[in-house]
N, C-alpha and C. Protein backbone atom coordinates (compact mmCIF):
# COMPACT_ATOMS: atom_id res chain seq x y z
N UNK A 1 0.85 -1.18 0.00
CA UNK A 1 0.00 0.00 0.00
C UNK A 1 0.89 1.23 0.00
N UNK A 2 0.49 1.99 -0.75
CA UNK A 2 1.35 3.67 -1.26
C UNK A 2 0.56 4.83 -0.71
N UNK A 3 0.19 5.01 0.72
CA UNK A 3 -0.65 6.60 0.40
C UNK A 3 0.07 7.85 0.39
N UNK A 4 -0.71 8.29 -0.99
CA UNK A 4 -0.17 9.87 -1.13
C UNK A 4 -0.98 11.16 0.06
N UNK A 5 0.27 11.74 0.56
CA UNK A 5 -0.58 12.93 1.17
C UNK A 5 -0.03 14.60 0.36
N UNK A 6 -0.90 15.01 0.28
CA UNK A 6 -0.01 16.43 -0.65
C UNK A 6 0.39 17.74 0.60
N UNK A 7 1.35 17.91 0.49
CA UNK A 7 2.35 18.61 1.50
C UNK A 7 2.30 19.92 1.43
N UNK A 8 2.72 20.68 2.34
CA UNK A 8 3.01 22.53 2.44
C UNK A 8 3.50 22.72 3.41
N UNK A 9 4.94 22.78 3.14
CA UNK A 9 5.74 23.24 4.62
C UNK A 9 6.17 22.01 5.66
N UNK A 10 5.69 20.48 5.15
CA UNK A 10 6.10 19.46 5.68
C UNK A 10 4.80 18.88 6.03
N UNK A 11 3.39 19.84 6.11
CA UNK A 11 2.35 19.02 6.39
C UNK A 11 1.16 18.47 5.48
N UNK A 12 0.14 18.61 5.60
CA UNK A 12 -0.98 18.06 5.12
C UNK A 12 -1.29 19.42 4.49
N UNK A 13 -1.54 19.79 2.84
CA UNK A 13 -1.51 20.95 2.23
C UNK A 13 -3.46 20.88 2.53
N UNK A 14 -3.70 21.86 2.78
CA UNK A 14 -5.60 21.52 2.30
C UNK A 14 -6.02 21.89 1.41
N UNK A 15 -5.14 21.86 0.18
CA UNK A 15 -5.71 22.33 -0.97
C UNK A 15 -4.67 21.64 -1.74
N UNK A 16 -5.28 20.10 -2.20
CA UNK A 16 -4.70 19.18 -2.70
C UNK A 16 -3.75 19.29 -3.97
N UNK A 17 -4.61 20.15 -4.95
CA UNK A 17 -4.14 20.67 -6.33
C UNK A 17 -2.89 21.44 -6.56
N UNK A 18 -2.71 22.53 -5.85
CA UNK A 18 -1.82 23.40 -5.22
C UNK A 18 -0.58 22.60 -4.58
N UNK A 19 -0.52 21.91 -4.00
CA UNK A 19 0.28 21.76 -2.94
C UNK A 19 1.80 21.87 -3.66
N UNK A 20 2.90 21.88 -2.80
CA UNK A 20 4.03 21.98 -3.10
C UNK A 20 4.83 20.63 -3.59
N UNK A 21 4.21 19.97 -2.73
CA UNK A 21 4.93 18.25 -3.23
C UNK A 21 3.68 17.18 -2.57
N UNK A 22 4.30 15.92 -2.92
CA UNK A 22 4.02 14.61 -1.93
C UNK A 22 4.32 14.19 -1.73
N UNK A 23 3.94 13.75 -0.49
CA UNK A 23 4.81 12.46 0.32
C UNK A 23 4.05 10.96 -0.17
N UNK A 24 5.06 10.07 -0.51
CA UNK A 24 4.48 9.07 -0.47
C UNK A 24 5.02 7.94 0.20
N UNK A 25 3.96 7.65 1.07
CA UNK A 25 4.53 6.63 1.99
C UNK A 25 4.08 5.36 2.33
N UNK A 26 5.07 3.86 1.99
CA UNK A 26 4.87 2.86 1.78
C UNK A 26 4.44 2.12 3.15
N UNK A 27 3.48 1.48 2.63
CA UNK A 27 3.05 0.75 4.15
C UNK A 27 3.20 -0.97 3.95
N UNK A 28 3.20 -1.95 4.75
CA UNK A 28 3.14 -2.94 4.88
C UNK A 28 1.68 -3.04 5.40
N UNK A 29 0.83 -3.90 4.39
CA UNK A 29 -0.47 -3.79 4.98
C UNK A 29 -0.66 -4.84 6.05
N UNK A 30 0.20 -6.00 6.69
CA UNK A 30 -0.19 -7.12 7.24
C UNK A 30 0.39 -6.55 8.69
N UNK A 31 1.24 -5.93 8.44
CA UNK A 31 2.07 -5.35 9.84
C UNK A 31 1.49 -3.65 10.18
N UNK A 32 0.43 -3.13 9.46
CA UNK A 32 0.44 -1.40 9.36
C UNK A 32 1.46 -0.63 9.85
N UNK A 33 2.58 -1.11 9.26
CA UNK A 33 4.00 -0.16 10.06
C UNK A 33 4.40 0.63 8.54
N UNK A 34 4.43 1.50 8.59
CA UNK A 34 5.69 2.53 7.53
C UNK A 34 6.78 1.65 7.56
N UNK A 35 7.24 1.51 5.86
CA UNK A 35 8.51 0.72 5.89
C UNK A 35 8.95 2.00 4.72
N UNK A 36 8.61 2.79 3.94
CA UNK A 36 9.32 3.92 3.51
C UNK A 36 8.32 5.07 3.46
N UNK A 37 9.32 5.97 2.96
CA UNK A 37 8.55 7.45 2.88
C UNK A 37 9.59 8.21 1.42
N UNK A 38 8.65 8.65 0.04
CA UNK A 38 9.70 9.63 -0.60
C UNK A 38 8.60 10.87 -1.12
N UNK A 39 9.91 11.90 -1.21
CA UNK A 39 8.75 13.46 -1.39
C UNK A 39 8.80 13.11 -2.85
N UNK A 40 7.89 13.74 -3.17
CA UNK A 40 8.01 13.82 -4.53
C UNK A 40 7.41 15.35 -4.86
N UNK A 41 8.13 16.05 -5.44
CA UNK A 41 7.56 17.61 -6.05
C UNK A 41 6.23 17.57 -6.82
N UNK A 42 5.60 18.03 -6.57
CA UNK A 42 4.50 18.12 -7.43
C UNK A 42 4.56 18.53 -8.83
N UNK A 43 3.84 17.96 -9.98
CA UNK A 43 3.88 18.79 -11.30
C UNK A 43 3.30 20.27 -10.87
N UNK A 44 3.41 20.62 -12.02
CA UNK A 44 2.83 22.10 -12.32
C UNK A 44 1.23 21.56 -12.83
N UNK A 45 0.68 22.59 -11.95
CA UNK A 45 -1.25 22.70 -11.66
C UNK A 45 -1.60 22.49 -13.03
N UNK A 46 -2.48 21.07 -13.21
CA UNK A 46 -2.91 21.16 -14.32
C UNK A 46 -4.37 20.14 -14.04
N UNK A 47 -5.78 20.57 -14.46
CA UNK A 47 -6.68 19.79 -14.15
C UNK A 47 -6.72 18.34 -14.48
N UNK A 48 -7.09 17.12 -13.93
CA UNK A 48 -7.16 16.60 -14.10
C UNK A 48 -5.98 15.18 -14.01
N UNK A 49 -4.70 16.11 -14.06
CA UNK A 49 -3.31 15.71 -14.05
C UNK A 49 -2.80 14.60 -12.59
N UNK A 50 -2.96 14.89 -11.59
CA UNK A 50 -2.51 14.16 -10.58
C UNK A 50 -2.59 12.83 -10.13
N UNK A 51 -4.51 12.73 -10.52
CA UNK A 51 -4.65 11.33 -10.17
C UNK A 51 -3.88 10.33 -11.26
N UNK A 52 -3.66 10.54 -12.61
CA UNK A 52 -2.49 9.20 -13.00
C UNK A 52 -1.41 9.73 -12.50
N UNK A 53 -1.03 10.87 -12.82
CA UNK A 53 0.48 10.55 -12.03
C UNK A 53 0.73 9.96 -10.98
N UNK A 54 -0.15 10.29 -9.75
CA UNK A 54 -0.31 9.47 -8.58
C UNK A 54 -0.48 8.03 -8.90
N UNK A 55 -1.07 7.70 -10.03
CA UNK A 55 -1.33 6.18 -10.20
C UNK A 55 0.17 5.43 -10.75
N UNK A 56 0.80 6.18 -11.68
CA UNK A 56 1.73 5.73 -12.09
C UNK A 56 3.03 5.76 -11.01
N UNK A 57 2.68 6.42 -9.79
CA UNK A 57 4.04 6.35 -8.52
C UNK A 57 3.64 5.30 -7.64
N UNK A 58 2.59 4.38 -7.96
CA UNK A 58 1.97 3.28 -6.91
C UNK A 58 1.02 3.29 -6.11
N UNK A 59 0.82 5.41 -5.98
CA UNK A 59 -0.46 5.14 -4.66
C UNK A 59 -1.62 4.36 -5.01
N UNK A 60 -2.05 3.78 -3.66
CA UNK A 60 -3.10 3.32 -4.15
C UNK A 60 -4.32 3.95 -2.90
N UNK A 61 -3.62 5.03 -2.24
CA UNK A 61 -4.65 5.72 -1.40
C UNK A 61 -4.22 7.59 -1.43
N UNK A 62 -5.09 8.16 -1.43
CA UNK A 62 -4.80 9.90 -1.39
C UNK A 62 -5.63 10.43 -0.34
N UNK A 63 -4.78 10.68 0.48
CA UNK A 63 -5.06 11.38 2.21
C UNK A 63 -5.29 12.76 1.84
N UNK A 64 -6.63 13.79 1.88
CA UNK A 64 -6.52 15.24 1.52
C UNK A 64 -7.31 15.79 2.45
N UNK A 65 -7.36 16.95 2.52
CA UNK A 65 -8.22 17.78 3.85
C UNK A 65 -9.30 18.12 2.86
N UNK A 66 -9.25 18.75 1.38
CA UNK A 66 -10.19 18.80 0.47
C UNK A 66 -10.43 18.38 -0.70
N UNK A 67 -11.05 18.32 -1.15
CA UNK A 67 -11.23 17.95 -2.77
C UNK A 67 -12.16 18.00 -3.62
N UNK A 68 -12.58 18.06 -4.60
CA UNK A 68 -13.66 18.59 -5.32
C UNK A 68 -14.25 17.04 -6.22
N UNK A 69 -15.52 17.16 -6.13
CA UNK A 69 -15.89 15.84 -7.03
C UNK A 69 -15.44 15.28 -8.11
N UNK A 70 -15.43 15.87 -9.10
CA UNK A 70 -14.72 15.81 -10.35
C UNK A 70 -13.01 14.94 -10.16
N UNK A 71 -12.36 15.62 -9.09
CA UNK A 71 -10.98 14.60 -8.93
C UNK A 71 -11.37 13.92 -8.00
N UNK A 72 -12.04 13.65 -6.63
CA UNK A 72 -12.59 12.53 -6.41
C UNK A 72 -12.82 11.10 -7.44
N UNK A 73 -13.67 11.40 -8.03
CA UNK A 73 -13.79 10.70 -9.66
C UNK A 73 -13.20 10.05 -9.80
N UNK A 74 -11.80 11.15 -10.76
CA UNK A 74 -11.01 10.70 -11.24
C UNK A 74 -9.85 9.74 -10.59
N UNK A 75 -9.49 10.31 -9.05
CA UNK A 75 -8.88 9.02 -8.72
C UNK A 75 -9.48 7.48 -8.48
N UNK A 76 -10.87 7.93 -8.25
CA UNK A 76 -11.79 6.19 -8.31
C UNK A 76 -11.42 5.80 -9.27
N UNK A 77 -11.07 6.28 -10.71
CA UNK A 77 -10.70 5.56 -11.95
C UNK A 77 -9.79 5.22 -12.06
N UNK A 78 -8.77 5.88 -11.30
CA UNK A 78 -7.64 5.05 -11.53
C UNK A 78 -6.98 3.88 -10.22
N UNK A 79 -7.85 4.06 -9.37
CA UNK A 79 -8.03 2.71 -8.63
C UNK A 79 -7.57 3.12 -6.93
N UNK A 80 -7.57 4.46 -7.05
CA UNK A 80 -6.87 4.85 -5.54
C UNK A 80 -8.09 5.73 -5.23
N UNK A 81 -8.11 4.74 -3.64
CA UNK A 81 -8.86 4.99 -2.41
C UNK A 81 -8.42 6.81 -2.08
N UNK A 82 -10.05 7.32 -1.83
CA UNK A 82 -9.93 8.83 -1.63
C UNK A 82 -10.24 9.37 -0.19
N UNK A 83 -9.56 9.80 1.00
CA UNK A 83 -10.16 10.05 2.31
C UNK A 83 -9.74 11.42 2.39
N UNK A 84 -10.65 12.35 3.07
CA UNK A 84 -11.00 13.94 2.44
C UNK A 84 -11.35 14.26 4.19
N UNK A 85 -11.02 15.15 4.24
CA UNK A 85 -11.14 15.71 5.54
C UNK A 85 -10.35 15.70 6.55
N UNK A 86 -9.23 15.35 6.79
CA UNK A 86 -8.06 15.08 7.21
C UNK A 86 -7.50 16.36 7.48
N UNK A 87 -6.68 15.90 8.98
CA UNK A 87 -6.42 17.36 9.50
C UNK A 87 -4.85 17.74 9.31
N UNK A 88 -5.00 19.15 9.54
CA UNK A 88 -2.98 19.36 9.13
C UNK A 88 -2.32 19.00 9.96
N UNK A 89 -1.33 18.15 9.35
CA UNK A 89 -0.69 17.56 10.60
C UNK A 89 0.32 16.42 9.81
N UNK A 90 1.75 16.11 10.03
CA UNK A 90 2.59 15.21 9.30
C UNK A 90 2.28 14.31 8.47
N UNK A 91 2.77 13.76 7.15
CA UNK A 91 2.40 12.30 6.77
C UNK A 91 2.35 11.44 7.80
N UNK A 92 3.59 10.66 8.90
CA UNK A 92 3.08 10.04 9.53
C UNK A 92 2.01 9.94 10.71
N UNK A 93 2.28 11.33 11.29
CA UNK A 93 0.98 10.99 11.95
C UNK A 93 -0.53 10.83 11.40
N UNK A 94 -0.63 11.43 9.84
CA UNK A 94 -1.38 11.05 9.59
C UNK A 94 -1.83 9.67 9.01
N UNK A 95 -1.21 9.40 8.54
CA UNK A 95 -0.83 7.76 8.08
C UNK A 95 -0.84 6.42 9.28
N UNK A 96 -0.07 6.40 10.53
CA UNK A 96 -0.31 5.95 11.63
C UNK A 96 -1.52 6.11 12.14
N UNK A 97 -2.75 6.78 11.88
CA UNK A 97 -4.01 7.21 12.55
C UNK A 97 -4.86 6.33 11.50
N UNK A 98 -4.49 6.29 10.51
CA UNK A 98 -5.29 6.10 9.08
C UNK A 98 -5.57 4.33 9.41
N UNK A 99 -3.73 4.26 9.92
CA UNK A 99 -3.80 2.48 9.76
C UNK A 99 -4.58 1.74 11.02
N UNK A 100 -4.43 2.65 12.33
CA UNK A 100 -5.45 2.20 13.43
C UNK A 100 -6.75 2.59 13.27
N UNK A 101 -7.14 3.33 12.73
CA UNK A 101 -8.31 3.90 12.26
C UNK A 101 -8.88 4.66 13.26
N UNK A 102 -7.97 5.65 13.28
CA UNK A 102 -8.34 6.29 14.28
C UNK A 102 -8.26 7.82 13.81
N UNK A 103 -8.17 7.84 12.47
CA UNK A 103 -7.83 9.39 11.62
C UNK A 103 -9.35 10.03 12.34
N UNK A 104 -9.07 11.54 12.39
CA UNK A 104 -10.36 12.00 12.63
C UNK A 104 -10.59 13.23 11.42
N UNK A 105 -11.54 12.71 10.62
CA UNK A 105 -11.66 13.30 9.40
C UNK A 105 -13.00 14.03 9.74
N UNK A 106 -12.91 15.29 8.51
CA UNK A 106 -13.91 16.42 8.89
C UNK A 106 -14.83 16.97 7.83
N UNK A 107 -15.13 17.90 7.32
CA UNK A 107 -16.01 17.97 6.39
C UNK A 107 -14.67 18.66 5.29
N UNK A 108 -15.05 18.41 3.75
CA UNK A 108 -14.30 18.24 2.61
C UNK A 108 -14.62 19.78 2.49
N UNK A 109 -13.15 20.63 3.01
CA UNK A 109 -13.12 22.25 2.84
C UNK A 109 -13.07 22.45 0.93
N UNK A 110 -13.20 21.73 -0.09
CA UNK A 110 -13.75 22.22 -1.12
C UNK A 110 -14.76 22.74 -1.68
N UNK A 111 -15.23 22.77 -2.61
CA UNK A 111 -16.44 23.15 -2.70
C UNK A 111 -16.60 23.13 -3.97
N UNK A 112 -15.37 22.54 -5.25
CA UNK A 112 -15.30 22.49 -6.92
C UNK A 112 -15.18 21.21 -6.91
């Protein structure tokens, strides 16, 4: 398992599209322990653009505080799990919360 979280300043960006980079960080799903973590810069803002790229780096989950239906969507199509409401706060701690299930997610600050 690969979840992408999109970053600003080292944390959870809430404005997924925008963000500065991502973290993507590899999990062992039988053990839920982090066994890696790499940033990756974000492309340059382009609609529609992220969810394959994200597909083609392995995620197969995208951790965001917002998001708009339309890329919702689009990452269902390309096969990665979407959780929206997520608070600012590190990849791992957010990722460690995700795997106990204990993330406390909030209402999707988008609105496109």
């Amino acid at each position: 398992m690969k979840i992408a979280i999109p970053l600003a300043e080292g944390k959870l960006s809430l404005h997924f599209g925008h963000c500065a980079s991502f973290a993507l960080i590899e999990v062992d799903a039988q053990t839920k322990k982090i066994v890696g973590r790499k940033e990756l810069d974000a492309p340059p803002h382009q609609p529609g653009l992220l969810p394959p790229w994200l597909a083609e780096r392995g995620a197969t989950v995208i951790i965001a505080g917002g998001m708009g239906q339309r890329a919702q969507q689009l990452f269902v199509q390309q096969g990665i799990q979407v959780v929206i409401g997520a608070p600012c706060d590190t990849p791992e701690n957010i990722v460690n919360n995700f795997l106990a299930g204990t993330l406390q997610v909030g209402d999707n600050i988008c609105d496109h």
